[in-house]
Protein backbone atom coordinates (compact mmCIF):
# COMPACT_ATOMS: atom_id res chain seq x y z
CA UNK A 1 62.02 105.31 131.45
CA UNK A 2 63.11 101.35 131.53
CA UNK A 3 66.75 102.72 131.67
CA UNK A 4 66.09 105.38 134.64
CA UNK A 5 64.21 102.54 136.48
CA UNK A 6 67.02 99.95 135.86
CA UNK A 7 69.77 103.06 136.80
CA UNK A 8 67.93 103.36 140.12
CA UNK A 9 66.70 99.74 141.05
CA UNK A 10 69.02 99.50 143.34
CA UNK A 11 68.49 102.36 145.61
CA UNK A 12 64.86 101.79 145.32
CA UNK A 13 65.78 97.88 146.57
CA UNK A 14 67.97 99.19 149.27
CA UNK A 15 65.25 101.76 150.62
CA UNK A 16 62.60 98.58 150.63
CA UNK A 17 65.19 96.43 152.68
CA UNK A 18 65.79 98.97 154.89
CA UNK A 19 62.64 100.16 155.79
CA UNK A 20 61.79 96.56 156.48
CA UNK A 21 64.58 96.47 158.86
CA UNK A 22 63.72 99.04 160.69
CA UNK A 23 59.97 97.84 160.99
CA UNK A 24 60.78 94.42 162.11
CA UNK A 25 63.36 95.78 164.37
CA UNK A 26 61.02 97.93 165.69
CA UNK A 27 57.79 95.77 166.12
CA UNK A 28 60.71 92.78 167.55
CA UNK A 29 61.35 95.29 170.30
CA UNK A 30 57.90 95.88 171.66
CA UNK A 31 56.66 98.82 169.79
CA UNK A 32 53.09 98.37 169.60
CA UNK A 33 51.87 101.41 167.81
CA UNK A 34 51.61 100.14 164.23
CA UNK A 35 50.03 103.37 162.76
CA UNK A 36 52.81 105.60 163.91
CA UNK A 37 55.12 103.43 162.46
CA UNK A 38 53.49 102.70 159.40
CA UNK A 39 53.46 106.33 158.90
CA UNK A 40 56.85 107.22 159.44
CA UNK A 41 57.52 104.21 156.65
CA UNK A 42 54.99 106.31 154.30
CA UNK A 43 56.93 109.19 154.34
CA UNK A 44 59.94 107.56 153.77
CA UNK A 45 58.41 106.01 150.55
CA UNK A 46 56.83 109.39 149.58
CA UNK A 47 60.17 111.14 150.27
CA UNK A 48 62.09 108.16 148.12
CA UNK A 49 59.14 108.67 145.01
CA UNK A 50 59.40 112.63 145.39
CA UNK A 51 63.27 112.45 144.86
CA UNK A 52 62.79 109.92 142.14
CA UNK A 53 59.97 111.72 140.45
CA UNK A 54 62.67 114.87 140.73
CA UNK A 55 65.54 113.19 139.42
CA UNK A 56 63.32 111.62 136.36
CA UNK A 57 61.76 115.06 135.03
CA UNK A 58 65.55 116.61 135.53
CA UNK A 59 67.37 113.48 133.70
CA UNK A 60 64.71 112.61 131.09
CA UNK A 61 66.56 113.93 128.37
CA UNK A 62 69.51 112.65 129.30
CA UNK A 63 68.04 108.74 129.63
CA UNK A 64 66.68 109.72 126.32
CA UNK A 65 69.77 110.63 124.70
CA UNK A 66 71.19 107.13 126.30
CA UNK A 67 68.71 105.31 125.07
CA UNK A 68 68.25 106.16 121.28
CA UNK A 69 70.79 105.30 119.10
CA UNK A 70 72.84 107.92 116.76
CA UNK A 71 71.74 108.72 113.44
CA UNK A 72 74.55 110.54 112.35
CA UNK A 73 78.09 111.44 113.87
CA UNK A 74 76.93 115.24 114.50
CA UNK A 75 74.54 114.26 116.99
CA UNK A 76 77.51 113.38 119.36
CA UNK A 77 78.17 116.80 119.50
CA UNK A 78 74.59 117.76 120.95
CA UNK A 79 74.10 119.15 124.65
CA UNK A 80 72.43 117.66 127.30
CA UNK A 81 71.67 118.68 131.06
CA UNK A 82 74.40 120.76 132.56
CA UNK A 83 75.13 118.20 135.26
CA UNK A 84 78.69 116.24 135.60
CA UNK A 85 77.03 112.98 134.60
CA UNK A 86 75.85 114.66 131.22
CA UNK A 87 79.03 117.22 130.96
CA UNK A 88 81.42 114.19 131.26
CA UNK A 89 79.22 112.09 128.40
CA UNK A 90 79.34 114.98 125.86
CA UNK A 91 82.94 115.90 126.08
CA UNK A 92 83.68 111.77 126.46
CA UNK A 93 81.42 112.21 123.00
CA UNK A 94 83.46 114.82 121.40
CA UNK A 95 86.61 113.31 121.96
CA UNK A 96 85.66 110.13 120.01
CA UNK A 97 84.06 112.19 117.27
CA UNK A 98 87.48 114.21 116.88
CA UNK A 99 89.24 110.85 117.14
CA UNK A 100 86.83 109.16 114.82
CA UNK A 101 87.37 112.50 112.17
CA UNK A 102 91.00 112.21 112.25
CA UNK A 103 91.28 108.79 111.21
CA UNK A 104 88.59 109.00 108.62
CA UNK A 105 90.75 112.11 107.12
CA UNK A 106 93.91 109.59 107.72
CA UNK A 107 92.59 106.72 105.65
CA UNK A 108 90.82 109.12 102.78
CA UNK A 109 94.49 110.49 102.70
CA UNK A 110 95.94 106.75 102.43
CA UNK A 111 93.18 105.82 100.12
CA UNK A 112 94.08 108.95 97.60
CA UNK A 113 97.08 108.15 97.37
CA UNK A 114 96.84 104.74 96.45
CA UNK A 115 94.63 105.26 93.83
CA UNK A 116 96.51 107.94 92.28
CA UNK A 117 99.48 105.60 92.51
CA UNK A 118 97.35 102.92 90.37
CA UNK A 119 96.18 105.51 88.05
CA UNK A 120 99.96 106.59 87.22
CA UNK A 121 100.80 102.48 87.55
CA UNK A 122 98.43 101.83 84.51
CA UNK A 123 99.01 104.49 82.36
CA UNK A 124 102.78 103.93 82.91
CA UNK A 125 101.99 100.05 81.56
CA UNK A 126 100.72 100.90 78.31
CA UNK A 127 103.66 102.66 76.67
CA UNK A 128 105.91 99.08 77.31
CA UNK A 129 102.65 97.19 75.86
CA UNK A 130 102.42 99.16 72.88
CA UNK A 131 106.61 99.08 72.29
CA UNK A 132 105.64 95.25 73.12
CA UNK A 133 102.69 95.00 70.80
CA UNK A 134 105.11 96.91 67.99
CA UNK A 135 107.76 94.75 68.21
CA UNK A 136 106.06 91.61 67.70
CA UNK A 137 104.82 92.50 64.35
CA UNK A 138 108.29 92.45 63.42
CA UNK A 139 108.33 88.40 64.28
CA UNK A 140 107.09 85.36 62.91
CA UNK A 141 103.96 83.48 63.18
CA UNK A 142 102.39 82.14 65.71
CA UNK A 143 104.46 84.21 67.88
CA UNK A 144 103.34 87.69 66.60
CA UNK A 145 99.82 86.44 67.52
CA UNK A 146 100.71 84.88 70.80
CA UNK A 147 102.50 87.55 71.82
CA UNK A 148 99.64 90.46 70.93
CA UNK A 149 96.86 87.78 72.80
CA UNK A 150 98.97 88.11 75.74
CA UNK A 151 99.76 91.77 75.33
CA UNK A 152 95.50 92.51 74.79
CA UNK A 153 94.81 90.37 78.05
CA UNK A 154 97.01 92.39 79.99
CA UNK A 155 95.54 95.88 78.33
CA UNK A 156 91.90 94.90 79.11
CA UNK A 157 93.04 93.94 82.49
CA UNK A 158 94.65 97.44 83.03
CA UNK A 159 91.34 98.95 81.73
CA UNK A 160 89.25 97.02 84.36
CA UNK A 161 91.64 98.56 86.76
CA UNK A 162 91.74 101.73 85.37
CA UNK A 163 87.47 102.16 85.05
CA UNK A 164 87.36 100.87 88.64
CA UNK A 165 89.55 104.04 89.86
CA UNK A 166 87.73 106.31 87.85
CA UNK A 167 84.07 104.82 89.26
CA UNK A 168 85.34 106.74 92.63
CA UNK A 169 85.23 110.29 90.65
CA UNK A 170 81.81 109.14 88.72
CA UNK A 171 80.79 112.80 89.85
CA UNK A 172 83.20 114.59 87.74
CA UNK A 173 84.27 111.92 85.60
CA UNK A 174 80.95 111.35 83.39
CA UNK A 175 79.60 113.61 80.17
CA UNK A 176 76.65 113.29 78.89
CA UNK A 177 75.09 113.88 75.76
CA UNK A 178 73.95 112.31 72.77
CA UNK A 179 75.42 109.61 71.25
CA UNK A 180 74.43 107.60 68.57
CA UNK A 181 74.32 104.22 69.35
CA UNK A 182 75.14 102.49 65.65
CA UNK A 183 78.50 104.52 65.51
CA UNK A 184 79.08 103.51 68.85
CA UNK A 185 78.74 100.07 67.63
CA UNK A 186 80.83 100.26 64.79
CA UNK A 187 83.40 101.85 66.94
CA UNK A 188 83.38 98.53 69.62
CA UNK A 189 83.14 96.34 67.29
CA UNK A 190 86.30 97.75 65.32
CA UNK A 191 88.20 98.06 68.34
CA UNK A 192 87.91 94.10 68.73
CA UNK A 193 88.41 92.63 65.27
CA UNK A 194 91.48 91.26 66.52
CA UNK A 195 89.76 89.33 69.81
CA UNK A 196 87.06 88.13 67.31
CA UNK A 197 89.78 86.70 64.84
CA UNK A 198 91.52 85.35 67.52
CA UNK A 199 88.06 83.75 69.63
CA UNK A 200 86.93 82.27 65.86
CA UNK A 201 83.47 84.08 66.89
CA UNK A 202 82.41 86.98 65.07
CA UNK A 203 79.67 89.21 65.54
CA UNK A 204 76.12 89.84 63.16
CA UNK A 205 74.60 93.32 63.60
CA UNK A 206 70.41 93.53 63.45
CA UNK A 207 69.42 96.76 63.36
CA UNK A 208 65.73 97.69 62.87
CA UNK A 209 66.00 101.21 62.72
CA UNK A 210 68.82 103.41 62.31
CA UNK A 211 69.34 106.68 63.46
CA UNK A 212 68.72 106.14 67.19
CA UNK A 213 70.64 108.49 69.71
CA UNK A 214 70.40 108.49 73.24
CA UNK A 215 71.68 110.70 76.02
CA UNK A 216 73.99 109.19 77.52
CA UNK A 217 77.74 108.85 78.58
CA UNK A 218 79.96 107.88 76.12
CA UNK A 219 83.02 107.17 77.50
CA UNK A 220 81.47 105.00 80.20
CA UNK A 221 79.18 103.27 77.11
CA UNK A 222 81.61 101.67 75.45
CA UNK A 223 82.85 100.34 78.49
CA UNK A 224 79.86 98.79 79.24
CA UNK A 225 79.19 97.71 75.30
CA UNK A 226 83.04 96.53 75.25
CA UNK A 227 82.30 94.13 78.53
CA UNK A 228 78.99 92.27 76.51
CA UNK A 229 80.78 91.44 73.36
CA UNK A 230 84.06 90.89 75.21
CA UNK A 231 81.56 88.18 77.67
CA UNK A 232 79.48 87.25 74.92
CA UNK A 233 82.41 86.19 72.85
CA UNK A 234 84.58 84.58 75.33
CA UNK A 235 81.65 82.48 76.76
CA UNK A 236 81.05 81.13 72.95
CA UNK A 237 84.49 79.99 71.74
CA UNK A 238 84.13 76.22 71.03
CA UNK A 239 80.46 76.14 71.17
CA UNK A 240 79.21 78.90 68.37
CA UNK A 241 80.32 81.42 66.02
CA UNK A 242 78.30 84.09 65.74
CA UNK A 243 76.76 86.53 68.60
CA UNK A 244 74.00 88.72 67.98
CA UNK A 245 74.25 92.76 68.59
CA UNK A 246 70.82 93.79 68.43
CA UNK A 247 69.55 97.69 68.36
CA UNK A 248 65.57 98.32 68.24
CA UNK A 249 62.78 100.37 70.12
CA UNK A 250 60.40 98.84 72.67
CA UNK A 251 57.62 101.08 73.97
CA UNK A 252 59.97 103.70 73.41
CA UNK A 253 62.57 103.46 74.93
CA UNK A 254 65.81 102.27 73.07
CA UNK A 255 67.46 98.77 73.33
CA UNK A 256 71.07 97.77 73.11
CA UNK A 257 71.52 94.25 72.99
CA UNK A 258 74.20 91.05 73.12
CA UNK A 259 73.19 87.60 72.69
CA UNK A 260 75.43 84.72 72.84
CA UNK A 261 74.61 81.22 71.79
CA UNK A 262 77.26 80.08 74.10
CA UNK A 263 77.29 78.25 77.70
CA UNK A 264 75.28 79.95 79.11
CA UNK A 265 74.61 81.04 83.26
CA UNK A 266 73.92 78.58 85.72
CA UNK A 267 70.17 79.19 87.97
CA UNK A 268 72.41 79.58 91.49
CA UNK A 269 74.80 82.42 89.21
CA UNK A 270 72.16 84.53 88.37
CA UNK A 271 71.45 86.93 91.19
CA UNK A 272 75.43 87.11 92.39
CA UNK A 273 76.82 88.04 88.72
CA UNK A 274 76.92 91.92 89.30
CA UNK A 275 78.61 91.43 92.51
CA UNK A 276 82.11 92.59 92.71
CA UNK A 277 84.80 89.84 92.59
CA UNK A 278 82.01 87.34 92.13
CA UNK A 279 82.87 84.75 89.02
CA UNK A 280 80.67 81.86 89.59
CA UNK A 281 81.17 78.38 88.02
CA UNK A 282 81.86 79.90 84.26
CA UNK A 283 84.19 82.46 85.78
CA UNK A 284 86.06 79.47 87.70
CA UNK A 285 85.98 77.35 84.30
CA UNK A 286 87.38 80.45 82.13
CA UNK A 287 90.11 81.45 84.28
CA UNK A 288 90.45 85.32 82.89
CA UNK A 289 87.57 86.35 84.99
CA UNK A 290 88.19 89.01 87.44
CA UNK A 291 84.42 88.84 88.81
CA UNK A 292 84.91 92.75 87.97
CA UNK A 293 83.53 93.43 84.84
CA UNK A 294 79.85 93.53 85.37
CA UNK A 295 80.07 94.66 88.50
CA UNK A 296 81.40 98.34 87.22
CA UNK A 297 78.70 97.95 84.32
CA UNK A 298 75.50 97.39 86.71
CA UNK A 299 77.56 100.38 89.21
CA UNK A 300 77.45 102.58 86.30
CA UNK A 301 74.33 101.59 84.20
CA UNK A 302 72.79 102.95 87.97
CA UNK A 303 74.38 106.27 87.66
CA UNK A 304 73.46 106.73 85.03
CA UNK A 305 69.82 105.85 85.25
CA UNK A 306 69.93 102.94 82.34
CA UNK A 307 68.16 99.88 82.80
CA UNK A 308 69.77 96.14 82.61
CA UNK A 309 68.23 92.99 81.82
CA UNK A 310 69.48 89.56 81.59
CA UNK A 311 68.30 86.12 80.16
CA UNK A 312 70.02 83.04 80.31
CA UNK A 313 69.25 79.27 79.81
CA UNK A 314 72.57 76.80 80.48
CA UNK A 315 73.72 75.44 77.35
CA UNK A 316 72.00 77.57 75.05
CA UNK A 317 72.77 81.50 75.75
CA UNK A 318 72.64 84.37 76.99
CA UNK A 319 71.49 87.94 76.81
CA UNK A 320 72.18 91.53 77.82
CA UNK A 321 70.09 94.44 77.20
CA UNK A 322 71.00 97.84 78.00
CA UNK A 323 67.79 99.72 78.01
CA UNK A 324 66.86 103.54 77.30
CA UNK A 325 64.00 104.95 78.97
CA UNK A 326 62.04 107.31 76.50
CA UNK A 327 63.42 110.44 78.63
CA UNK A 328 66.56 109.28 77.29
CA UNK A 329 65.99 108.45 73.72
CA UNK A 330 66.02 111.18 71.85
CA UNK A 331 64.92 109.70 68.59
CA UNK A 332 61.37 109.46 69.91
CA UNK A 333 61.63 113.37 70.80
């Protein structure tokens, strides 16, 4: 209604003006019979609120359609009144929608491609790193070990890249089923006996009942259990260790959990550090942060319906929990 008024104010303002005109013309020039005149006025104004009243209940869904914004891109391709105003909005409409298709299907086409090209890039980088990683075995110390800390920097980096291309697919990328979360421990842990070596901080396993298994995904697990150690020992080197890998029940549902004794995260860090490329003051102080690792970990913890909790005082640790709900521990069933 408010944009029909404001579409015809200006008619309605030049009808006023002029019927004024004509009445103070009229009276100027003698003509004494006011009710005649005032009349003729009347039916001008009942002639102007008939057509108005006409155009409003003919246009109303049209004014409508102007006034209330789009939900989604197929309502540009609804009808409205077949009149040219309304014929020239909706094919003016499906122009922009075709346009708007085409270089959505252009940029998904761009986008492909460039991920495929990184997924090809990063698998093509790990057969130098392992000829890389074998040759420096043949060398002395402390090269051999300088070189393979450089060589596992750049492979973890690769993986970051690698998970973050896959996190597009999630859909047809994830399995699950269940996993026992002690082997899947053992496994991580394993896997980085060299970066615990290396870091001087080495890990103490408390589990208070064995057995658990969970359904879950376990591909995209021990990415998620790889990036707590990985933190949890990284943030520690000079000021402890030992981290803690804890694995208990808590009103049923099952707990995996990291705890460093190590720097800690600052108050102002705490709600950003699942935001992608976010590294805060102990990413900006330990200059191997990407910002990227927790980021794809609270992403896919989400998918996959976990839960994630964190606790942290500055200066004296923190801790990650990846939590279980009882649906998904199947120990409890």
């Amino acid at each position: 209604m408010k944009l029909f008024i404001r579409d015809h104010q200006l008619l309605i303002g030049l009808q006023v003006i002029q019927f004024g005109l004509v009445f103070l013309i009229v009276w100027l020039d003698g003509y004494q019979n006011i009710r005649g005149l005032l009349y003729a006025i009347f039916l001008g104004f009942f002639l102007l609120g008939g057509y108005l009243v006409y155009r409003y209940v003919t246009l109303s869904s049209f004014y409508k359609r102007l006034e209330k914004p789009l939900t989604s891109f197929d309502e540009s391709l609804q009808k409205t009144e077949q009149i040219p105003v309304a014929e020239a909005l909706d094919q003016l409409l499906k122009s922009q929608y075709r346009l708007y298709k085409s270089r959505i299907v252009e940029i998904e086409a761009r986008k492909e491609e460039h991920m495929t090209f990184i997924d090809l890039w990063v698998h093509q980088m790990k057969t130098p790193l392992s000829v890389i990683e074998l040759t420096a075995q043949n060398l002395d110390e402390p090269e051999s070990s300088n070189i393979r800390e450089e060589t596992e920097r750049i492979k973890t980096g690769l993986n970051t890249v690698l998970y973050m291309a896959r996190l597009r697919t999630i859909e047809q990328d994830f399995r699950v089923k269940p996993v026992s979360l002690e082997n899947l421990i053992q496994e991580v842990t394993t896997d980085n006996k060299r970066f615990f070596i290396r870091h001087a901080v080495y890990p103490k396993l408390e589990i208070e009942r064995s057995g658990i298994k969970v359904e879950t995904d376990e591909k995209w697990l021990v990415f998620i259990m790889t990036q707590f150690i990985q933190n949890a020992v990284k943030y520690s080197t000079g000021k402890s260790g030992q981290i803690m890998i804890s694995l208990y029940e808590r009103d049923g549902s099952a707990i995996f959990e990291v705890t460093d004794f190590g720097i800690g995260i600052p108050k102002e860090d705490k709600k950003r550090i699942f935001n992608a490329f976010y590294t805060g003051e102990n990413g900006r102080r330990y200059r191997e942060s990407t910002g990227m690792g927790l980021f794809l970990v609270k992403e896919v913890t989400d998918y996959l319906k976990h839960g994630i909790e964190m606790e942290s005082i500055v200066g004296k640790g923190t801790t990650f929990r990846i939590i279980f709900s009882p649906a998904q521990n199947m120990t409890t069933m």
